[in-house]
Structures are given as structure tokens and as C-alpha cells.
Protein backbone atom coordinates (compact mmCIF):
# COMPACT_ATOMS: atom_id res chain seq x y z
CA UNK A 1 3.18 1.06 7.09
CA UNK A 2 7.15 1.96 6.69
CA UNK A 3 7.98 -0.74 9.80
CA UNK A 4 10.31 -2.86 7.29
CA UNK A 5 12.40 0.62 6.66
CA UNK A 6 12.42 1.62 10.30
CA UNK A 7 14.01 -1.44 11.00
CA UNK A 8 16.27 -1.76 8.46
CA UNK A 9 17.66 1.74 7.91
CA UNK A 10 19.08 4.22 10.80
CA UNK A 11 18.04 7.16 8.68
CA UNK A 12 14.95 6.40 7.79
CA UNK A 13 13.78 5.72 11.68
CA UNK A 14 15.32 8.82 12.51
CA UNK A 15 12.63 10.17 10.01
CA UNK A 16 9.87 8.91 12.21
CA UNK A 17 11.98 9.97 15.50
CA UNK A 18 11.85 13.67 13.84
CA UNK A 19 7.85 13.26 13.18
CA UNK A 20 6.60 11.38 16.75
CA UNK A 21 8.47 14.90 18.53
CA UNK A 22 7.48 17.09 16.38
CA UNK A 23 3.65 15.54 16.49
CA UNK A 24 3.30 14.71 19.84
CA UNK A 25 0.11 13.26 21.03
CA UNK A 26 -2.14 15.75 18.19
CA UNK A 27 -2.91 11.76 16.72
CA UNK A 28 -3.96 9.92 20.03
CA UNK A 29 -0.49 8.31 20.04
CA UNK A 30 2.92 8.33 18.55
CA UNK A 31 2.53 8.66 14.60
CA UNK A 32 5.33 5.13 14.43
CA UNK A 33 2.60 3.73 16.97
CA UNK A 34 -0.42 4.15 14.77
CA UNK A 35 1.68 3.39 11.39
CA UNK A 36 2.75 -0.10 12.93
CA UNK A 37 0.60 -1.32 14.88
CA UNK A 38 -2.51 0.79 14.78
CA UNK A 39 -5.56 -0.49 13.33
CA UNK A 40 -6.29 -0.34 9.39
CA UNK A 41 -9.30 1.78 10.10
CA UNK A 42 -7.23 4.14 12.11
CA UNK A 43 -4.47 4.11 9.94
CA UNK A 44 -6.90 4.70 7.21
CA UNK A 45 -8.64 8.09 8.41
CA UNK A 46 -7.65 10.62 6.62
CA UNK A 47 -6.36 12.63 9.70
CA UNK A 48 -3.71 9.82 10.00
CA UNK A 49 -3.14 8.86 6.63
CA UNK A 50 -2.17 11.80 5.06
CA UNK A 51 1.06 12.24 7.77
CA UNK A 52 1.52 8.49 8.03
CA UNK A 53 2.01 7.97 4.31
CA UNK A 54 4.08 11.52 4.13
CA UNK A 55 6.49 10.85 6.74
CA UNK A 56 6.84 7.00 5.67
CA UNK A 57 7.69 8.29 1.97
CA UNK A 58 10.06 10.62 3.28
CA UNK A 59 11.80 7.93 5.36
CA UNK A 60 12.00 5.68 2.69
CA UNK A 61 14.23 8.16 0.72
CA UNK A 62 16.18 9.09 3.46
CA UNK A 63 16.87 5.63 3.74
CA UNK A 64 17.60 5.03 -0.21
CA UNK A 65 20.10 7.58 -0.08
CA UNK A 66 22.19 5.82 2.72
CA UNK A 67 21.82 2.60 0.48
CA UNK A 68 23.19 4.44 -2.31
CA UNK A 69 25.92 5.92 -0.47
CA UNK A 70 24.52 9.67 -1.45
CA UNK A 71 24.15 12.50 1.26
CA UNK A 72 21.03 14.59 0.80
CA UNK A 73 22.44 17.43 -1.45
CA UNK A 74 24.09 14.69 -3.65
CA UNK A 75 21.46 13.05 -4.98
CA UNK A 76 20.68 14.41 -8.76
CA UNK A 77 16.72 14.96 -9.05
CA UNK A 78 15.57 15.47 -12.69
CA UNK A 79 12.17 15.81 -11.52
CA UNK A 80 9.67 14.93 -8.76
CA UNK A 81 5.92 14.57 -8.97
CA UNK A 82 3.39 12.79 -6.46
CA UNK A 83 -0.36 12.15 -6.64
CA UNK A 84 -2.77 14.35 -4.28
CA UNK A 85 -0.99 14.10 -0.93
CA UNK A 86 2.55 12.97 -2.68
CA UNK A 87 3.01 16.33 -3.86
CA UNK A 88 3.81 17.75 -0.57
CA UNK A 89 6.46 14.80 -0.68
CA UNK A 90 7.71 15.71 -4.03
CA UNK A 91 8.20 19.46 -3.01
CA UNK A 92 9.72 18.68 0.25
CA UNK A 93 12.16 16.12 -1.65
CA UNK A 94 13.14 19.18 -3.95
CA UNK A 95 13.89 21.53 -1.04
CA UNK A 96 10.10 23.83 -1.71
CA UNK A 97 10.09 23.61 1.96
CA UNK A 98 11.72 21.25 5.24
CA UNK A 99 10.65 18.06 6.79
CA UNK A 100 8.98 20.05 9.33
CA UNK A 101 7.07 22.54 7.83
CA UNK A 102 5.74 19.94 4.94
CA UNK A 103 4.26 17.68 7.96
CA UNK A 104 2.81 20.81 9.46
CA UNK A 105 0.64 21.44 6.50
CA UNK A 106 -0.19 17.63 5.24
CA UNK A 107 -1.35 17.41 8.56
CA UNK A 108 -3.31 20.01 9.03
CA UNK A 109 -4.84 19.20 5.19
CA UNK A 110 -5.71 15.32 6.13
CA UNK A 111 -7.82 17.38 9.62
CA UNK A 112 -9.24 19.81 7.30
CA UNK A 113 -10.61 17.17 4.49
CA UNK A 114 -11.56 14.88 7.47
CA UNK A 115 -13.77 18.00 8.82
CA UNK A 116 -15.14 18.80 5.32
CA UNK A 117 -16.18 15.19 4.63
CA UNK A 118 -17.78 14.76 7.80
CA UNK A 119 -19.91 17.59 7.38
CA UNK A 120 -21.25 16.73 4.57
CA UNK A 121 -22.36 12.99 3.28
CA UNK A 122 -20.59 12.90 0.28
CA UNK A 123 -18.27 9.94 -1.58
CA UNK A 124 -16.36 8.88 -4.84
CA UNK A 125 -16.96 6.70 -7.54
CA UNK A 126 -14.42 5.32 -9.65
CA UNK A 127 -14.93 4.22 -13.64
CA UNK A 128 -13.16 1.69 -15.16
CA UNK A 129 -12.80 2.06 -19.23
CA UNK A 130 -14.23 5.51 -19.22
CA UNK A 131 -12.10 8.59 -20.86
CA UNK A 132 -12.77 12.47 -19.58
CA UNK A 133 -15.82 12.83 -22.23
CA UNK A 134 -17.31 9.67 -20.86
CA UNK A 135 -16.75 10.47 -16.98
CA UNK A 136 -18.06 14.21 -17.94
CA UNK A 137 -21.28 12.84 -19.03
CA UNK A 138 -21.86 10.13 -16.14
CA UNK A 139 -21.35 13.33 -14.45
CA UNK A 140 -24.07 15.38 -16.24
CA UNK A 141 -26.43 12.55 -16.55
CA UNK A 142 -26.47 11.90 -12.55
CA UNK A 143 -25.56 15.17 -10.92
CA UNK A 144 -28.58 16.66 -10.87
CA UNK A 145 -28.85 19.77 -7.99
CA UNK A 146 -26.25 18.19 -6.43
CA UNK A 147 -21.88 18.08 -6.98
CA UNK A 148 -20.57 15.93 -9.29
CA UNK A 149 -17.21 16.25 -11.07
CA UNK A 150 -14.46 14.20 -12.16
CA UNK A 151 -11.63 14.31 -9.34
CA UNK A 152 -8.71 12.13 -10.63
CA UNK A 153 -7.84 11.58 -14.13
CA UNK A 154 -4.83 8.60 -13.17
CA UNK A 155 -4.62 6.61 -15.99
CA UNK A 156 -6.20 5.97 -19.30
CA UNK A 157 -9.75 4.22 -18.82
CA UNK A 158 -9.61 5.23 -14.76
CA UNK A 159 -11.41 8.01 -13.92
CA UNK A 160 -12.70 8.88 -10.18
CA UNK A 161 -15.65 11.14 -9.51
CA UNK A 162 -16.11 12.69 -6.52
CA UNK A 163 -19.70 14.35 -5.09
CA UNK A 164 -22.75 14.37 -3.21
CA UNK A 165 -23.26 10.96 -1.65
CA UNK A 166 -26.66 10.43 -3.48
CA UNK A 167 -25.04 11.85 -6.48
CA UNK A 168 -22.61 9.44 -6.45
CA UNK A 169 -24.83 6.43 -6.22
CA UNK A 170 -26.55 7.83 -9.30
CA UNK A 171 -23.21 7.77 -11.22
CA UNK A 172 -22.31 4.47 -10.66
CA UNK A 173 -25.89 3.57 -12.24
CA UNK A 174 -25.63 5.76 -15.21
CA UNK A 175 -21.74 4.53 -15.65
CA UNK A 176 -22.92 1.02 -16.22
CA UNK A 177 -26.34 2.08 -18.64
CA UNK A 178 -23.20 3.45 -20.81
CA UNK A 179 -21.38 0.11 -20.32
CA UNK A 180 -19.07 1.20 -17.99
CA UNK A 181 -17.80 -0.07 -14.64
CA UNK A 182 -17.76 1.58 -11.95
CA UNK A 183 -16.97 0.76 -8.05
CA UNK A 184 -18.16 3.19 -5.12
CA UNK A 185 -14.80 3.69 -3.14
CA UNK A 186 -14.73 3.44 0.86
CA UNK A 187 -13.20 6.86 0.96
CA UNK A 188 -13.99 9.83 3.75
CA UNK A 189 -15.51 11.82 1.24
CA UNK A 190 -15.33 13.87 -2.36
CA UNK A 191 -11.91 14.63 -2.18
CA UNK A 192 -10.74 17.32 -5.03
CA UNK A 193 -13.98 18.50 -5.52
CA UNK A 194 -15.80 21.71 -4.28
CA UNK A 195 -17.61 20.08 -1.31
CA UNK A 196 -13.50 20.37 -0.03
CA UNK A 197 -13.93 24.09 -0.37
CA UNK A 198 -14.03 24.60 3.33
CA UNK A 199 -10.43 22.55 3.65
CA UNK A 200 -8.88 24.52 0.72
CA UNK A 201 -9.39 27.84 2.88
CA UNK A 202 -8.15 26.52 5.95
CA UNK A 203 -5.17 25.24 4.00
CA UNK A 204 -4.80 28.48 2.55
CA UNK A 205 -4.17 30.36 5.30
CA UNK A 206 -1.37 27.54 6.71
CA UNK A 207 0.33 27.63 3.46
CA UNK A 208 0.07 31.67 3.40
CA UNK A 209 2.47 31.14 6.92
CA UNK A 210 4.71 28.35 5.23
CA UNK A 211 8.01 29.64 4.30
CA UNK A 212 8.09 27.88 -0.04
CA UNK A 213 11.66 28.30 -1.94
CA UNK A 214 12.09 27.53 -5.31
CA UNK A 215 12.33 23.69 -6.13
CA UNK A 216 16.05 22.20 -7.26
CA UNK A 217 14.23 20.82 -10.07
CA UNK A 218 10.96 20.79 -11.53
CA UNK A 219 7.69 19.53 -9.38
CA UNK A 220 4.50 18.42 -11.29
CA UNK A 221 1.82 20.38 -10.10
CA UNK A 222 -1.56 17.77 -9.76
CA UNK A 223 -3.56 20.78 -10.97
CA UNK A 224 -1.69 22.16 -14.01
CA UNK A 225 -0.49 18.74 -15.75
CA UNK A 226 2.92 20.44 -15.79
CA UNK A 227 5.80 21.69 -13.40
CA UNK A 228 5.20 24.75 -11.07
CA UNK A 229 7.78 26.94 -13.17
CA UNK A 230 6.10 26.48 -16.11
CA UNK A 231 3.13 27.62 -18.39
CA UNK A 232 -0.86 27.32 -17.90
CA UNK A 233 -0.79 23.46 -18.53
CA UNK A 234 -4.23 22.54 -18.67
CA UNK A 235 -5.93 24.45 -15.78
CA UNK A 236 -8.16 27.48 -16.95
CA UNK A 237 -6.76 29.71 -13.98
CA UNK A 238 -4.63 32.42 -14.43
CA UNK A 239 -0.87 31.07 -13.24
CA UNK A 240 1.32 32.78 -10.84
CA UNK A 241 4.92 32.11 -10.22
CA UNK A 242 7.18 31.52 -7.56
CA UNK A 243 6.19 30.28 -4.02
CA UNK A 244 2.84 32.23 -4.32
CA UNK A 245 2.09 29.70 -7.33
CA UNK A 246 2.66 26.83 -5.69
CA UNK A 247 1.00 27.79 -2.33
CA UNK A 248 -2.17 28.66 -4.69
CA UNK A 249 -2.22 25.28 -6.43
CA UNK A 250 -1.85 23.42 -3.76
CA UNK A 251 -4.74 25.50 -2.49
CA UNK A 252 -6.35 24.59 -5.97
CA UNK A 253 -5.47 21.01 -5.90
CA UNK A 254 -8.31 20.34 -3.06
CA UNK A 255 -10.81 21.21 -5.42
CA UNK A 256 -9.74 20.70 -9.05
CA UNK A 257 -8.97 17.74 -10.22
CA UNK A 258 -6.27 15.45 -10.21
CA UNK A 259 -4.00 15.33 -13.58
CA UNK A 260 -1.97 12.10 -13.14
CA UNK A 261 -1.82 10.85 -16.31
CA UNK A 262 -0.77 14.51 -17.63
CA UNK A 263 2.17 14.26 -14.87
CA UNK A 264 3.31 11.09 -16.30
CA UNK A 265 2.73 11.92 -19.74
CA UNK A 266 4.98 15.14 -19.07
CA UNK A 267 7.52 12.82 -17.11
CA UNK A 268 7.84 10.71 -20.19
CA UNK A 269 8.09 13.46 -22.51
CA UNK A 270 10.85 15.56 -20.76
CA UNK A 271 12.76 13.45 -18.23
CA UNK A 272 12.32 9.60 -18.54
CA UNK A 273 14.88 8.02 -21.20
CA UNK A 274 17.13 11.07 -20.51
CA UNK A 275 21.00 9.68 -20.07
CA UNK A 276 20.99 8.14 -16.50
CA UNK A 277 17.68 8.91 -15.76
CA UNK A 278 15.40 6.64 -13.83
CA UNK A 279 12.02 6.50 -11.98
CA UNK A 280 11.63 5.39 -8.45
CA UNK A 281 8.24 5.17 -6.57
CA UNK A 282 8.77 5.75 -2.86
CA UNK A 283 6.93 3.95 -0.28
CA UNK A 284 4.29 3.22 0.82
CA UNK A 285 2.49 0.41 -2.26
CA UNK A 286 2.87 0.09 -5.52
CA UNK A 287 -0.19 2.45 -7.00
CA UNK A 288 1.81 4.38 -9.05
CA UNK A 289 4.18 2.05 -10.87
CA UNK A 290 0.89 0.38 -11.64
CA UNK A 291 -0.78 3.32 -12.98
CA UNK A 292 2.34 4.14 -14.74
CA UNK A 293 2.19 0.75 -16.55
CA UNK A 294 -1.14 1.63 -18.10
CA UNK A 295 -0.29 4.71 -19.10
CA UNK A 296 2.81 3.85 -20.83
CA UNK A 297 4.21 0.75 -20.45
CA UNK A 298 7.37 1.61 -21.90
CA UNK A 299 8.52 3.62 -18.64
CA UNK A 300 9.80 1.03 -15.46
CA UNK A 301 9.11 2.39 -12.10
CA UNK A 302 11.44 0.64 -9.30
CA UNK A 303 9.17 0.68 -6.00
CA UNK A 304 10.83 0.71 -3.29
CA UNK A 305 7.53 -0.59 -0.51
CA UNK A 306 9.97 -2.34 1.35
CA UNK A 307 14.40 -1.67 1.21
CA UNK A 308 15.59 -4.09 -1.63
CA UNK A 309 12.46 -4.18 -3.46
CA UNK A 310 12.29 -3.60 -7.38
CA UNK A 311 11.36 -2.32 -10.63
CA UNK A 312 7.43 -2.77 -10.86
């Protein structure tokens, strides 16, 4: 993960220079070390993964900026949004808080949701064709005493649900009586759901320490649908503004679920097709130019996995 823009890009290795000092040996090794030559299964915990794929998005923009010829400051954002983890990517981007400080707390979120899942057998189940009506009642059908909700909402006809391990299994067998599909993901555990409750208030009390300024442009929140600076969106909970809204949604966000679709929908409603605008997926993958595609394929997405790569 990120080794073709480490080589290839002064600024973006001095991005993982800036993360290996300030991480030390927390990880069992170098963060670089694990992200290039680690193991997949390593790489893959969520201890790692959350910092690995943080640091290596940040280093790919660092290093698309030098290819453009833009210092930091220069670069125009109209807006920045970024699934689950990517938010902390998309704040940092927008100057909510530094380099530093964001790895601090995705860190410190990927040990927290490790601990949670661990401590309790729990999973997620993804349905294919199913729309929030549908994935609700998979999730009343199989729940039973157990937790069951719907966690992501990416793209139309993809839903994830996240729960109870049992309660899981029994989703994926009610999805299909309705004639859906549905695939059990090899995940830690049931991520943006209340078994993460534990995580959200040791996340809490980091993000109460984290120094948040207002963003240089708007940041889709993962809860709301919408940016930060704006309205209810689609959450129930009272808003609050400023850096205390963000830190509580982010808070929120390990809970609640995930509003991708929403974020893109607002993208293409208020920024995309704007004079100059355009949409760029940072590394690492693909994922979200692909989910952008079924949500509306009108919108292109340049990813930008590897340096020269494009639109998706």
C-alpha cells in the first residue's frame, strides 16, 4: 500500500517519514514497513489499517500537489468528503486539524474498534439489490435479542449490516428468502453499529483533547448526509456547530450509520459540474469511483491508486 508514491514522489515519502517518527514502534514496526511489505493479514487489522490507509491517502495528495505544481495553501478545494475512516482524511485535507493530530486519533480509533470487536463476536453482512426499507426488514426479521442495524448505505442496491455474529448469519438467510444477495464480509467486527459503543467513548475523550478549526471548505459528515456547517441532514440528533460538531459526529459516526450515497448525492448536487470543478479519489483502490459510478454515472472520479493513474 502507497509503495508506488513513495517511490515516485519526494513529498509524498516525506509523508510516511513524518508518520514512522511520529509512530514509532506503537505498530510492531515502522508503519512504511508494515504498508510495504507486511503481510495482508497484518496490513488488514484494523489497528494497522486505519493509519496505513490514512497516512497513504495523505501522501498521495501531497504528492499530487507537487505534480500539479501547487503548494499546499494553493490548491482550491470545493469540497472534501471520505467514507468511515476517509473522513479524518477529508478534514485533515481542509485544515479541521494537522497531519499529526489526525494520525493521533485514526489511530487510536482503528485500537479502539479492534478492542470493541474482539470483545465481542460480532460481523457484517453486506446486501446486494436491497434499498434501506429492504435492509431494515432483513434487519427486523433476523435480529432477534440481539444487534442488528444497517451500517453503510454506499450506493444504491448496497447496503451493509453490521451486528451480533449469530445475528448476522441470520440476515444473510432472511436476505436471500426475500431474493436478495447477500455476502458475510471478513471484517473485525460490526463496525458503525452500537456494539462500537465502547470505541466511540474512548474516541470521545481523544477528540475532546484534539485541537478542530473550521474547514476551508465544506466536509461531508458520514453521519448527517451533508457538510459539518450545515443543517440536520438526515440524522435525528440535535446538531451542534463548530469544532464541538464535528468532534461529536465523528463520535457519532462509530455507531450510526454510514451515508455515502447521501455524500455523493450532495457532491453532485452542489459542487460537481461547477466551472473547473473536478473529483479525485485519493489512494489507496478504487472503491469509491466505483461506488460513485452506481450512484450516478454521470460524475467521473480520477483515482489516483498509483501517480499517473486516471479517471475511473
Amino acid at each position: 500500500m502507497g509503495r508506488a508514491w513513495h517511490q515516485a514522489s519526494p513529498e509524498a515519502r516525506a509523508v510516511f517519514e513524518r508518520a514512522d517518527k511520529a509512530l514509532g514502534s506503537r505498530l510492531g514496526a515502522p508503519l512504511s514497513e508494515i504498508c510495504f511489505n507486511g503481510s495482508a493479514e497484518r496490513l488488514n487489522q484494523t489497528d494497522v489499517s486505519q493509519p496505513a490507509i490514512y497516512v497513504t491517502s495523505v501522501a498521495c495528495w501531497r504528492g499530487l500537489l507537487a505534480q500539479w505544481g501547487l503548494a499546499e495553501n494553493d490548491a482550491v478545494l470545493a469540497a472534501a468528503a471520505g467514507l468511515s475512516l476517509g473522513e479524518y482524511t477529508a478534514l485533515h485535507l481542509a485544515g479541521a486539524f494537522s497531519f499529526e493530530e489526525g494520525l493521533e486519533l485514526v489511530t487510536l480509533r482503528g485500537r479502539a474498534m479492534q478492542d470493541a470487536a474482539v470483545a465481542t463476536p460480532s460481523g457484517m453482512v453486506a446486501l446486494i439489490g436491497a434499498d434501506e426499507a429492504q435492509a431494515q426488514a432483513v434487519c427486523d426479521a433476523a435480529r432477534g435479542s440481539e444487534v442488528l442495524v444497517a451500517a453503510n448505505f454506499n450506493a444504491p442496491g448496497q447496503v451493509v449490516l453490521s451486528g451480533s455474529k449469530s445475528a448476522c448469519e441470520r440476515a444473510a438467510a432472511e436476505a436471500q428468502k426475500m431474493g436478495l444477495r447477500a455476502t458475510v464480509l471478513a471484517v473485525a467486527g460490526a463496525f458503525h453499529s452500537p456494539l462500537m459503543q465502547p470505541a466511540a467513548t474512548r474516541l470521545a475523550t481523544a477528540l475532546s483533547k484534539a485541537t478542530i478549526r473550521d474547514p476551508r471548505c465544506p466536509v461531508l459528515s458520514n453521519v448527517t448526509g451533508v457538510p459539518h456547517q450545515t443543517g440536520t441532514g438526515i440524522t435525528i440528533r440535535a446538531e451542534t456547530a463548530g469544532a464541538d460538531g464535528i468532534r461529536k459526529r465523528l463520535v457519532d459516526q462509530l455507531t450510526m450509520p454510514v451515508r455515502w450515497e447521501a455524500c455523493c448525492r450532495w457532491l453532485g448536487g452542489n459542487v460537481a459540474g461547477s466551472a473547473g470543478a473536478e473529483l479525485h479519489e485519493m489512494a489507496p483502490g478504487k472503491t469509491l469511483a466505483g461506488l460513485m459510478r452506481r450512484i450516478d454515472k454521470a460524475l467521473k472520479v480520477s483515482t489516483h491508486d498509483e501517480p499517473g493513474a486516471g479517471t475511473a
